[in-house]
PDB file of N, CA and C in Angstrom:
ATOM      1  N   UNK A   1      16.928  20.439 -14.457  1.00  0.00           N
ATOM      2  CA  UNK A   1      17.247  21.843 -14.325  1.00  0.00           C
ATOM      3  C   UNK A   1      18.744  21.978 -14.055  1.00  0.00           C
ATOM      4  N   UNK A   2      19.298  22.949 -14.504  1.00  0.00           N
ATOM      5  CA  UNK A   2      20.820  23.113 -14.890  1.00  0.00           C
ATOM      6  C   UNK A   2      21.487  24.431 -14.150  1.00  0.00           C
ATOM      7  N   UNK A   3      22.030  24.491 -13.277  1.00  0.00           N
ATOM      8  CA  UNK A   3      22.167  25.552 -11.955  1.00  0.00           C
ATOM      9  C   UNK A   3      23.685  25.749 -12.265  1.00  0.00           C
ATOM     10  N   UNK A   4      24.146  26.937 -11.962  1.00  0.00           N
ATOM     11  CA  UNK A   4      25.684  27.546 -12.034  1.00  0.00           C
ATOM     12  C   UNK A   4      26.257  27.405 -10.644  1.00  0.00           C
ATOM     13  N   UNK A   5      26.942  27.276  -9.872  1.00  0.00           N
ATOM     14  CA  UNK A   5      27.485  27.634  -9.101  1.00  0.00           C
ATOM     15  C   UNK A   5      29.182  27.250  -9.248  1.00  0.00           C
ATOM     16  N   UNK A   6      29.752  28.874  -9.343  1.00  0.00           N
ATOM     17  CA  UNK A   6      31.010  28.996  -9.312  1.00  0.00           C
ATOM     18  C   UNK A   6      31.947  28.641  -7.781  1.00  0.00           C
ATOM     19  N   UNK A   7      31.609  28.710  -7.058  1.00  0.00           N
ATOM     20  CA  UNK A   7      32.375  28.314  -5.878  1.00  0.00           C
ATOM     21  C   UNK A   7      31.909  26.750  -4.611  1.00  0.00           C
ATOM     22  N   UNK A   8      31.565  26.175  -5.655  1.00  0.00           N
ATOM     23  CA  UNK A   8      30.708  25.462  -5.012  1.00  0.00           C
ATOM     24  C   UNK A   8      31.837  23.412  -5.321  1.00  0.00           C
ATOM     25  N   UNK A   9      32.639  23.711  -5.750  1.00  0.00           N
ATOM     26  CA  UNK A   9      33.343  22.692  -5.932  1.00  0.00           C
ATOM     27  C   UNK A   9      34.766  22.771  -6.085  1.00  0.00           C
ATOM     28  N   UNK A  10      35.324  21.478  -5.469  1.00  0.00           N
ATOM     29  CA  UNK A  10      36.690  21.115  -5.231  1.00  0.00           C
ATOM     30  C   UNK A  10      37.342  20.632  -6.168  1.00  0.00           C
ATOM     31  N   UNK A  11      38.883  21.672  -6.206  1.00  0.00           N
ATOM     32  CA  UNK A  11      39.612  20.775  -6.915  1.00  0.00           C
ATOM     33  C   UNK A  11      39.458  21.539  -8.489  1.00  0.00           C
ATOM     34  N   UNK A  12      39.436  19.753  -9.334  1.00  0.00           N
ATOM     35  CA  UNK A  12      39.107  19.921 -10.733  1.00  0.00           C
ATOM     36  C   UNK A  12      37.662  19.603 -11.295  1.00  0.00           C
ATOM     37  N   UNK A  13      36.996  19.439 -10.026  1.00  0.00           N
ATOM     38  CA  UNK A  13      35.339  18.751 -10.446  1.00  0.00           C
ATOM     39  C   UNK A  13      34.408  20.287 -11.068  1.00  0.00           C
ATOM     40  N   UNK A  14      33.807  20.051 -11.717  1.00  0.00           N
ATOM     41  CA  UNK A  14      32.866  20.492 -12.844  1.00  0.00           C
ATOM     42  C   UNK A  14      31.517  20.552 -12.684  1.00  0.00           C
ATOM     43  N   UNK A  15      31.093  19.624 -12.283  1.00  0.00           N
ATOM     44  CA  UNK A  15      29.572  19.362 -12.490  1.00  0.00           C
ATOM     45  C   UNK A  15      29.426  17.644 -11.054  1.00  0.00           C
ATOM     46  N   UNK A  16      28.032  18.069 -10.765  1.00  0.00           N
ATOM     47  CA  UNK A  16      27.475  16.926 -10.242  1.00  0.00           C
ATOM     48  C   UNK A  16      26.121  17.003 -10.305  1.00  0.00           C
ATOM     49  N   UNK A  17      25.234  15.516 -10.161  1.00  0.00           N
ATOM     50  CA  UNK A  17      23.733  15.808  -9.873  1.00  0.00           C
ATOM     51  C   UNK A  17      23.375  15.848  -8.474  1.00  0.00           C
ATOM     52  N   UNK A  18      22.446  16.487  -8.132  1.00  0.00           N
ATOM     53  CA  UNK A  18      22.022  16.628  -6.983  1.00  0.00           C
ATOM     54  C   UNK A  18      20.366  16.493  -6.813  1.00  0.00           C
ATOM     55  N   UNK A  19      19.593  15.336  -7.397  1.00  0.00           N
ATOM     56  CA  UNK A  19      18.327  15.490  -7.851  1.00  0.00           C
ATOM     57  C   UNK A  19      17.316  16.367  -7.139  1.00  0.00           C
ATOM     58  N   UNK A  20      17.137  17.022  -7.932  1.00  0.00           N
ATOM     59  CA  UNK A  20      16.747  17.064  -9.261  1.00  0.00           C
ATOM     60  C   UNK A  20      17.434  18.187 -10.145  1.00  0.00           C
ATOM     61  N   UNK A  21      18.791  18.594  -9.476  1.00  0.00           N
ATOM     62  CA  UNK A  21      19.453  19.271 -10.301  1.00  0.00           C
ATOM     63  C   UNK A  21      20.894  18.876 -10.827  1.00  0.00           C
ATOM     64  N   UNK A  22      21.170  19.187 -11.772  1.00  0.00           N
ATOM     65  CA  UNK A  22      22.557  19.312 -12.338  1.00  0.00           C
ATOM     66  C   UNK A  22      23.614  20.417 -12.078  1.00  0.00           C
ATOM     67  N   UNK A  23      24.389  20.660 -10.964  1.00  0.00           N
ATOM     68  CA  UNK A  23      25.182  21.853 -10.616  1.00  0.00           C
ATOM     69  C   UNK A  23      26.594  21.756 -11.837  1.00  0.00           C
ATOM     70  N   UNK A  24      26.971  23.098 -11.826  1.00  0.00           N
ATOM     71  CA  UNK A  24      28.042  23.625 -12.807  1.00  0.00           C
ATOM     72  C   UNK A  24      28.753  24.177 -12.512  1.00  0.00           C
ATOM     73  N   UNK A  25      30.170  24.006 -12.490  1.00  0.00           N
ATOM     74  CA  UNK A  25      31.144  24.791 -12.425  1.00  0.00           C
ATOM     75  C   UNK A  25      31.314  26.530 -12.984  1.00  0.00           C
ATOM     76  N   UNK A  26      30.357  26.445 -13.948  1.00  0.00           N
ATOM     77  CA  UNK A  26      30.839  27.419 -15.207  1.00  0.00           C
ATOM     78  C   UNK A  26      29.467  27.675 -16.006  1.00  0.00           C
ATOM     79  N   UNK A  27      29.114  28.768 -16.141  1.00  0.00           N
ATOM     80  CA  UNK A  27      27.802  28.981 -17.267  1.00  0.00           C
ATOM     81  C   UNK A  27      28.076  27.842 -18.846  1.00  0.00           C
ATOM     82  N   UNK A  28      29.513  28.123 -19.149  1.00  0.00           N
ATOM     83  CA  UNK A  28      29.843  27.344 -20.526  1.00  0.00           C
ATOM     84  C   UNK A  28      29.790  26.123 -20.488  1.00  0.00           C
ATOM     85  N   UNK A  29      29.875  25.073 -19.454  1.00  0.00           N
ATOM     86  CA  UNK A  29      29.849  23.830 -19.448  1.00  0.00           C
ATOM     87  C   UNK A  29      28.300  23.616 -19.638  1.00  0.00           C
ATOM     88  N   UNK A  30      27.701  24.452 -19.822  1.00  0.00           N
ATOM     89  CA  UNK A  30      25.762  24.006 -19.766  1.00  0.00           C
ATOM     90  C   UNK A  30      25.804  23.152 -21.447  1.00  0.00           C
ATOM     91  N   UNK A  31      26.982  23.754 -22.189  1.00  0.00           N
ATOM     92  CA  UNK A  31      26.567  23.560 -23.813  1.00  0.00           C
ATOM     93  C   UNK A  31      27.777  22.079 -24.138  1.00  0.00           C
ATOM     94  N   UNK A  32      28.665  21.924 -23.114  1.00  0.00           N
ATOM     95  CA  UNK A  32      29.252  20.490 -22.462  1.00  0.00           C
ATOM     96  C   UNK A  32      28.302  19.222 -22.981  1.00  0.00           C
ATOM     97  N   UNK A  33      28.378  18.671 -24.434  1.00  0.00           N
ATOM     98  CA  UNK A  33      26.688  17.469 -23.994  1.00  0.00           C
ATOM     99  C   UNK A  33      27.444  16.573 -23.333  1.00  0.00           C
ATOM    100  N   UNK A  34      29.138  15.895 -23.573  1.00  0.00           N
ATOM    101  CA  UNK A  34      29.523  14.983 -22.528  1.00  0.00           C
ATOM    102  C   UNK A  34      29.126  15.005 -21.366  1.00  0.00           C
ATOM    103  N   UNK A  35      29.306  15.965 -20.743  1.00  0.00           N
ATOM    104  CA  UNK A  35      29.265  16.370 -18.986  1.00  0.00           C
ATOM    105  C   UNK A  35      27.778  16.358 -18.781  1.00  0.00           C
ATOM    106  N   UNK A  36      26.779  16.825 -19.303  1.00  0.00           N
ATOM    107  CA  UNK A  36      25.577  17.096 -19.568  1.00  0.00           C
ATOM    108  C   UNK A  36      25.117  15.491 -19.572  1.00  0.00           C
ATOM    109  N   UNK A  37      25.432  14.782 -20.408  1.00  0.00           N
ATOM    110  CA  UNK A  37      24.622  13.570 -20.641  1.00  0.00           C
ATOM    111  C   UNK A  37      25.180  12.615 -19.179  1.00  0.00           C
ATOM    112  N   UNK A  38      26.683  12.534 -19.162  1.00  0.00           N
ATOM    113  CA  UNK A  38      27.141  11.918 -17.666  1.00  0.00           C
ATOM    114  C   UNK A  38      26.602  12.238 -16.666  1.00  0.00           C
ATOM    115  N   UNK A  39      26.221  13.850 -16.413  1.00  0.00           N
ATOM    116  CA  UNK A  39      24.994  14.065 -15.257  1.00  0.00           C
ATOM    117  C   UNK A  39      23.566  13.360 -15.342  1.00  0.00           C
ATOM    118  N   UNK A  40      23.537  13.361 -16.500  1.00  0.00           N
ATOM    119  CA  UNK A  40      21.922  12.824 -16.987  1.00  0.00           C
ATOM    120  C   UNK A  40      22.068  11.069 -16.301  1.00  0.00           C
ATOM    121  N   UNK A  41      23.167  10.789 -16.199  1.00  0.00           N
ATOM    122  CA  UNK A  41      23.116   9.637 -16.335  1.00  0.00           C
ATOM    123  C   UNK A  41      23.089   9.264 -14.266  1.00  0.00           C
ATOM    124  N   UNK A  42      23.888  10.252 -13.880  1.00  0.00           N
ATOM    125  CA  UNK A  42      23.108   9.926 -12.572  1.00  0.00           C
ATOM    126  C   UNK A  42      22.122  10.023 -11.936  1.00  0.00           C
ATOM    127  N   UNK A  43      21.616  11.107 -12.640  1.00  0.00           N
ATOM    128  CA  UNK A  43      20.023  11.531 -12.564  1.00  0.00           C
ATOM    129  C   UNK A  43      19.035  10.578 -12.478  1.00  0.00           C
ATOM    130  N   UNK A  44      19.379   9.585 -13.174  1.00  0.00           N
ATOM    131  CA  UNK A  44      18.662   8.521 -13.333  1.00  0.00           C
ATOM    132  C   UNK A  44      18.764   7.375 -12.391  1.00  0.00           C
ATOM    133  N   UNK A  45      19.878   7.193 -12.382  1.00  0.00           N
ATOM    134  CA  UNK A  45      20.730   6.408 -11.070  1.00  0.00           C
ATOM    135  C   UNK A  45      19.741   6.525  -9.938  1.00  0.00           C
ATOM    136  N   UNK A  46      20.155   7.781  -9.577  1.00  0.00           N
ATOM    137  CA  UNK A  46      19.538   8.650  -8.597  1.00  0.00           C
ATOM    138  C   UNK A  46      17.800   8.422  -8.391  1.00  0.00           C
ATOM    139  N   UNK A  47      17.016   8.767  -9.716  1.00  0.00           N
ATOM    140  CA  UNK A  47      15.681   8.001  -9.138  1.00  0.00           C
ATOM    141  C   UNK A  47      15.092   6.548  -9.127  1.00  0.00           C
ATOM    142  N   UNK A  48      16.088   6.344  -9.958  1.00  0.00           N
ATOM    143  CA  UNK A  48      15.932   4.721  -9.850  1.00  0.00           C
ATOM    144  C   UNK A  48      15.993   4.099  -8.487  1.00  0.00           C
ATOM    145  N   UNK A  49      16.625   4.472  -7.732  1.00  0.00           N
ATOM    146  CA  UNK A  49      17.282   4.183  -6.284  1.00  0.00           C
ATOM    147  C   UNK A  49      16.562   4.836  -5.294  1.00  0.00           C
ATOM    148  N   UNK A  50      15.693   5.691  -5.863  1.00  0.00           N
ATOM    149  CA  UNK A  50      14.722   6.699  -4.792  1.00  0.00           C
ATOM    150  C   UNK A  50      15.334   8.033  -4.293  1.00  0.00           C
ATOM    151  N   UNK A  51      16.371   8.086  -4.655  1.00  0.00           N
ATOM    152  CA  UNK A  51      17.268   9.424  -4.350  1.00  0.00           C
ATOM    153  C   UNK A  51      18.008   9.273  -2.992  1.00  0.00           C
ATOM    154  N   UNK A  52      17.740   9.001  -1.876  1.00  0.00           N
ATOM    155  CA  UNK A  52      18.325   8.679  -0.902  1.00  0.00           C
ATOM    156  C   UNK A  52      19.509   7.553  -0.884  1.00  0.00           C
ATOM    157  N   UNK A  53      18.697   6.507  -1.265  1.00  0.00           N
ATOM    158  CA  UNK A  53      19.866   5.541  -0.711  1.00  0.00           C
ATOM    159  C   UNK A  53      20.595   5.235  -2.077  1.00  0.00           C
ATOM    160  N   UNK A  54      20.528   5.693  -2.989  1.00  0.00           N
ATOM    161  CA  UNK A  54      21.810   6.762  -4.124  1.00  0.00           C
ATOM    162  C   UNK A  54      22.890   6.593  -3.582  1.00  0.00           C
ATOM    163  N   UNK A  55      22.553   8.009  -2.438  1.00  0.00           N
ATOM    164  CA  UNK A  55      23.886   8.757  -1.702  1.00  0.00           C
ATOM    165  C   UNK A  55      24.199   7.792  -0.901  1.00  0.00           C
ATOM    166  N   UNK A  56      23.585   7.234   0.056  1.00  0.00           N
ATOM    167  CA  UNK A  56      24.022   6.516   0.776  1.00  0.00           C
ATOM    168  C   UNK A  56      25.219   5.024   0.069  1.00  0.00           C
ATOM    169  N   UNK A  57      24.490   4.820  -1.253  1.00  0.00           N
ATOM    170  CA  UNK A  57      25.497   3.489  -1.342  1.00  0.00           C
ATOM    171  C   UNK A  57      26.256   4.127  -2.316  1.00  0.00           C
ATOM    172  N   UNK A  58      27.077   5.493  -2.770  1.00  0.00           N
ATOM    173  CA  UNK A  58      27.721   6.602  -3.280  1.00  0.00           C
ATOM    174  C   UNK A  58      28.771   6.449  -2.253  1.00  0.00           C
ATOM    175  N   UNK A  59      28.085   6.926  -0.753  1.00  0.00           N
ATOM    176  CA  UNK A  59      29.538   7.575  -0.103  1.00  0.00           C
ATOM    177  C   UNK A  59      29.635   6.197   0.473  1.00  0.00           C
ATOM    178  N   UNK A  60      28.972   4.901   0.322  1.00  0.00           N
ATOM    179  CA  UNK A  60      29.903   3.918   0.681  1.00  0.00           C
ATOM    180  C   UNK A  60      30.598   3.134   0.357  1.00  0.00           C
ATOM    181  N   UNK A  61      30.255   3.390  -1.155  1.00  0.00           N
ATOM    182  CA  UNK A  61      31.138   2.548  -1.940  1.00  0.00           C
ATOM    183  C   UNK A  61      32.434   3.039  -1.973  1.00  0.00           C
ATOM    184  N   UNK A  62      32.207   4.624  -1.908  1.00  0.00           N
ATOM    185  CA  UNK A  62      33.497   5.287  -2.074  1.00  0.00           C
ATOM    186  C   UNK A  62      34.720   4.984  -1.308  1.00  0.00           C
ATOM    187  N   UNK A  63      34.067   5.186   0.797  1.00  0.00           N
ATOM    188  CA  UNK A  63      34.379   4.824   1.818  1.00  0.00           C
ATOM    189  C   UNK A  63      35.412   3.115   1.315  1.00  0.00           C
ATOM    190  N   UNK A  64      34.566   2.197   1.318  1.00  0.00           N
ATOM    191  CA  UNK A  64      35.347   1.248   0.941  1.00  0.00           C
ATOM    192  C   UNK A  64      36.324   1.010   0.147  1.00  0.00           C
ATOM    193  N   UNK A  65      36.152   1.441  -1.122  1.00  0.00           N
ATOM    194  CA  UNK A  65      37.379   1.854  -2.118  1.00  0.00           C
ATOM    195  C   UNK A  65      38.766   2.770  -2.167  1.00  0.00           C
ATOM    196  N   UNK A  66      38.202   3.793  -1.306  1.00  0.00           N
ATOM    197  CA  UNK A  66      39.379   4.234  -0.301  1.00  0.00           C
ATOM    198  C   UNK A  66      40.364   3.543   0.224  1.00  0.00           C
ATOM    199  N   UNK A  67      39.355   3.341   0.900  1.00  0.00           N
ATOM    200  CA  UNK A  67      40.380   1.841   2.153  1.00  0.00           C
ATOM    201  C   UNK A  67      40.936   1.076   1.343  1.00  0.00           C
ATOM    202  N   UNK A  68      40.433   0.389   0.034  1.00  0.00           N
ATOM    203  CA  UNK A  68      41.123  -0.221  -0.813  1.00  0.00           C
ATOM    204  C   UNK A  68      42.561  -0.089  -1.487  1.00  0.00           C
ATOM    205  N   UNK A  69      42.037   1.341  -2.006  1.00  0.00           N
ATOM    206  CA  UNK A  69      43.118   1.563  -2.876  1.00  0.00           C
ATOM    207  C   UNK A  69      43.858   2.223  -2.214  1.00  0.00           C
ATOM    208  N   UNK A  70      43.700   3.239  -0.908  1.00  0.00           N
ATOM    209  CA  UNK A  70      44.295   4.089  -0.198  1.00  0.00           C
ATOM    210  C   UNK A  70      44.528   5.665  -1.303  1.00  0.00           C
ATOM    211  N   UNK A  71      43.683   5.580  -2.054  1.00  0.00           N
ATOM    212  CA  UNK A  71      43.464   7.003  -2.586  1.00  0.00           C
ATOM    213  C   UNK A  71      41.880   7.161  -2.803  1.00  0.00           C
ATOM    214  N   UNK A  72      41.916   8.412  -2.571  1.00  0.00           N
ATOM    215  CA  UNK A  72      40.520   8.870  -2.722  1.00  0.00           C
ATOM    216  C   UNK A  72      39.873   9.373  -4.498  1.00  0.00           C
ATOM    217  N   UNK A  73      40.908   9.731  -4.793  1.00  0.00           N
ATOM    218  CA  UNK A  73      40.474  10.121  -6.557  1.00  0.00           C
ATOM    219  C   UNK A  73      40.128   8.919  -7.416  1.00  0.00           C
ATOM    220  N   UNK A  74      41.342   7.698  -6.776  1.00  0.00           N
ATOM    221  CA  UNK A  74      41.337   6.695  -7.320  1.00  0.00           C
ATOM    222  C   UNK A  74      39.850   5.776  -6.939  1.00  0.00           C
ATOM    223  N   UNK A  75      39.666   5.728  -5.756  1.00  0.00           N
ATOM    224  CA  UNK A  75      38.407   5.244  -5.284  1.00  0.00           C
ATOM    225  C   UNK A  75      36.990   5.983  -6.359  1.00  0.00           C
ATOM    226  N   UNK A  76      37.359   7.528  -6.500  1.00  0.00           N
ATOM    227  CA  UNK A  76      35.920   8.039  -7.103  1.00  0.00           C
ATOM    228  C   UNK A  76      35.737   7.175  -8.571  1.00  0.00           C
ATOM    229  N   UNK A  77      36.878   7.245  -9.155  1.00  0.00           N
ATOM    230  CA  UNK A  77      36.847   6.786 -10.607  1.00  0.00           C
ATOM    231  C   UNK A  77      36.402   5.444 -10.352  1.00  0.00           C
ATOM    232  N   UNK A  78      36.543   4.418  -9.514  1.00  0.00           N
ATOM    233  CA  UNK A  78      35.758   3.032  -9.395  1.00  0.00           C
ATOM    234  C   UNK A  78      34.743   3.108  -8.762  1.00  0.00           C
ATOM    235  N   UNK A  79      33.861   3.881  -8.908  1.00  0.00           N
ATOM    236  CA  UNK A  79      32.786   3.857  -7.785  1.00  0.00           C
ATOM    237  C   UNK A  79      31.731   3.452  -9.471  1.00  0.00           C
ATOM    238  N   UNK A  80      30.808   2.331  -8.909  1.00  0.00           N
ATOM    239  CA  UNK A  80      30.289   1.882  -9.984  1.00  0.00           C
ATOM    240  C   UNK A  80      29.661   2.674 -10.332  1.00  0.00           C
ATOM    241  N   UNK A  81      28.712   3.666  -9.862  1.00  0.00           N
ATOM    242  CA  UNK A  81      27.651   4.745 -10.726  1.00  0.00           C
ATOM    243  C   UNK A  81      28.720   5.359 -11.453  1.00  0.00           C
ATOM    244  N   UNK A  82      29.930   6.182 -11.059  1.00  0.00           N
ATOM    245  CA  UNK A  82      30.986   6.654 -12.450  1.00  0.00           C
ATOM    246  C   UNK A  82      31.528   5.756 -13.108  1.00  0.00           C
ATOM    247  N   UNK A  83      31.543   4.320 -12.729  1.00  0.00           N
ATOM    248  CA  UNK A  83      31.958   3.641 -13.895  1.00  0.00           C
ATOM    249  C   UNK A  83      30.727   3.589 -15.422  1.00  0.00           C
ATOM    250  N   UNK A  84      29.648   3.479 -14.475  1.00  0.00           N
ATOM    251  CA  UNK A  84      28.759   3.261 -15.462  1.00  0.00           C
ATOM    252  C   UNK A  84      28.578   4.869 -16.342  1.00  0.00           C
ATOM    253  N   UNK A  85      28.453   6.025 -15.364  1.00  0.00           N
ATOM    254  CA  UNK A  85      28.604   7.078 -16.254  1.00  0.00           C
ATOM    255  C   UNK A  85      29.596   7.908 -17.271  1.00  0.00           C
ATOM    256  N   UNK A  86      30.869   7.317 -16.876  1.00  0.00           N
ATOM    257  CA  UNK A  86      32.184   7.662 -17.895  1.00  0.00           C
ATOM    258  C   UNK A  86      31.858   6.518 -18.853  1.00  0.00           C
ATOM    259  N   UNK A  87      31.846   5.347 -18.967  1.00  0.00           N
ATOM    260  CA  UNK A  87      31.522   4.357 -19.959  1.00  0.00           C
ATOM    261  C   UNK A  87      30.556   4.702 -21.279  1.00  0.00           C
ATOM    262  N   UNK A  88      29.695   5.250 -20.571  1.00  0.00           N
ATOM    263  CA  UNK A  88      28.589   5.727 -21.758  1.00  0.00           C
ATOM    264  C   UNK A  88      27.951   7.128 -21.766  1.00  0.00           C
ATOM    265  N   UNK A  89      29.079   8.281 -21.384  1.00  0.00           N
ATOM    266  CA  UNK A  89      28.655   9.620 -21.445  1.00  0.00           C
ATOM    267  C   UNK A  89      28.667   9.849 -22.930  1.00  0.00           C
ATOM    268  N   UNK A  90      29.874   9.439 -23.774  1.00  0.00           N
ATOM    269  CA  UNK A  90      29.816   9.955 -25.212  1.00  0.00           C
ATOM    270  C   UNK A  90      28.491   9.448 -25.750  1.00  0.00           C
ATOM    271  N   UNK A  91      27.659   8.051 -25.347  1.00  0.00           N
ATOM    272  CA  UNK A  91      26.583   7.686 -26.029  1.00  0.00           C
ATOM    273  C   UNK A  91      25.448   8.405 -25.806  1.00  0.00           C
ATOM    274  N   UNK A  92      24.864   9.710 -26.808  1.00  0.00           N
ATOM    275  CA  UNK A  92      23.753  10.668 -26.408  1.00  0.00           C
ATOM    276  C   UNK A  92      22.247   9.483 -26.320  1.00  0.00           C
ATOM    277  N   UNK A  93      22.585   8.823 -26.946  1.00  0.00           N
ATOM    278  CA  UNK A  93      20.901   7.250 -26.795  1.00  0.00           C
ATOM    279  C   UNK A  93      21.206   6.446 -25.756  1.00  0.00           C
ATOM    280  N   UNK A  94      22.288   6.657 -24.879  1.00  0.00           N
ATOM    281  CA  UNK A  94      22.153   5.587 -23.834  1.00  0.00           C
ATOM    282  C   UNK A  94      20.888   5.743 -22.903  1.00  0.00           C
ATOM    283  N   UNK A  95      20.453   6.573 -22.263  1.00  0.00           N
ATOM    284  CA  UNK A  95      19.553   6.591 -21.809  1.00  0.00           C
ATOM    285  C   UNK A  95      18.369   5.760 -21.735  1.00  0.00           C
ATOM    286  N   UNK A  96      18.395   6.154 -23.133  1.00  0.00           N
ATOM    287  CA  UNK A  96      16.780   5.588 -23.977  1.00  0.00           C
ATOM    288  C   UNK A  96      16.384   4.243 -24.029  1.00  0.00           C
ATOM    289  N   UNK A  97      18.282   3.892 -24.222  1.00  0.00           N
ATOM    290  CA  UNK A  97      18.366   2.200 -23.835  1.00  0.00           C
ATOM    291  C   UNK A  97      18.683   1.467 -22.805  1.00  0.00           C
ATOM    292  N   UNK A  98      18.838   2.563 -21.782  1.00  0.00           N
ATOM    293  CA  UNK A  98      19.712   1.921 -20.337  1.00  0.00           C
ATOM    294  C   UNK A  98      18.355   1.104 -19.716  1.00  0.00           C
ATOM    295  N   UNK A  99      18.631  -0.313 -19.488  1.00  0.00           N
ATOM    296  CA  UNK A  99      18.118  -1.223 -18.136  1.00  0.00           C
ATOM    297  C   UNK A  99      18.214  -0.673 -17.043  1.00  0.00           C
ATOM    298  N   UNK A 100      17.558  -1.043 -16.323  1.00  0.00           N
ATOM    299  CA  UNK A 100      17.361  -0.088 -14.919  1.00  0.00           C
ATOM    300  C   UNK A 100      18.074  -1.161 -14.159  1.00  0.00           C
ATOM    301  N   UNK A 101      19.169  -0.586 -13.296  1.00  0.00           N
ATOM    302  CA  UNK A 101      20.027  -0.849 -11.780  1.00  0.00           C
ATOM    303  C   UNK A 101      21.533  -1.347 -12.813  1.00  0.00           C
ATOM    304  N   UNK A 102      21.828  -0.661 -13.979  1.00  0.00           N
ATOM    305  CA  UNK A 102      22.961  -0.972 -14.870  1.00  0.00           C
ATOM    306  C   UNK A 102      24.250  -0.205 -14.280  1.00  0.00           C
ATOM    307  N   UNK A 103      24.457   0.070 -13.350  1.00  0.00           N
ATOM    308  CA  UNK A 103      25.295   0.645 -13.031  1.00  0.00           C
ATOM    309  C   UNK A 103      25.925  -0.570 -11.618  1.00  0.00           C
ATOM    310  N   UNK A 104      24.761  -1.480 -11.405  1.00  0.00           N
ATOM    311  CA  UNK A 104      25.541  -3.198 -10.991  1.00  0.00           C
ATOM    312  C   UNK A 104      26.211  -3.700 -12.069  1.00  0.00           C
ATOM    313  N   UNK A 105      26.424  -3.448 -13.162  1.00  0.00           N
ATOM    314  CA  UNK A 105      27.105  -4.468 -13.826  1.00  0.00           C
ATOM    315  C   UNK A 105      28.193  -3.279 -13.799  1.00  0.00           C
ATOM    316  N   UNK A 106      28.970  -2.681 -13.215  1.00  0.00           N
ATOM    317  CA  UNK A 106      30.086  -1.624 -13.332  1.00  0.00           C
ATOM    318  C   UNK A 106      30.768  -2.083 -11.835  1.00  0.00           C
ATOM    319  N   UNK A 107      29.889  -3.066 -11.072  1.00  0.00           N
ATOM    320  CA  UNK A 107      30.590  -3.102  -9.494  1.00  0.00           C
ATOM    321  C   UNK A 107      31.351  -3.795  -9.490  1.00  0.00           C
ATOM    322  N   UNK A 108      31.824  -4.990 -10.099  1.00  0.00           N
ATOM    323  CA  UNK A 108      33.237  -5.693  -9.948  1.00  0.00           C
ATOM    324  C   UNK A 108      34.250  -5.491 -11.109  1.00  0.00           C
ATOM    325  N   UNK A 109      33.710  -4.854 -12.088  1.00  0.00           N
ATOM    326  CA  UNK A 109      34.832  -4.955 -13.022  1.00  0.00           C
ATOM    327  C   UNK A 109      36.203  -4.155 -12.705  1.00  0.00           C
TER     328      UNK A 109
END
């Protein structure tokens, strides 16, 4: 399910999942399939993992990568679930073919 909310995000961010929804910056990004399929793709993340501890190893990977890099934007873009979801948002069949917990092979590269 695909939800609008205009004031609901920072910055330049657009869209996130929040299972079992997909939030939006903008009514027009609904017709977005990049952004659309990259949400799809945490969606999955997300129940694969049970939905909870998702978030939990989300804001800690982040936490650590921070500390790493000493930026926070820079930390989001290495956080392995967005590595794995920028990698294969343009692919509309990834899904269909994704192995389940594939977003470990995005944690050290």
């Amino acid at each position: 399910m695909i939800l609008v909310f205009k004031h609901f995000f920072y910055r330049n961010y657009v869209g996130l999942s929040l299972w079992p929804f997909i939030i939006l910056k903008e009514d027009a990004l609904k017709k977005d399939e990049v952004l659309i399929n990259h949400e799809r793709i945490h969606l999955r993340q997300q129940r694969e993992l049970l939905i909870l501890p998702f978030y939990l190893l989300y804001v800690t990977e982040w936490v650590l990568r921070t500390m790493l890099y000493l930026n926070s934007y820079r930390a989001y873009q290495n956080i392995s679930f967005e590595r794995e979801a920028y990698a294969n948002e343009n692919d509309k069949t990834y899904l269909s073919s994704r192995k389940a917990f594939s977003f470990l092979n995005y944690l050290t590269r």
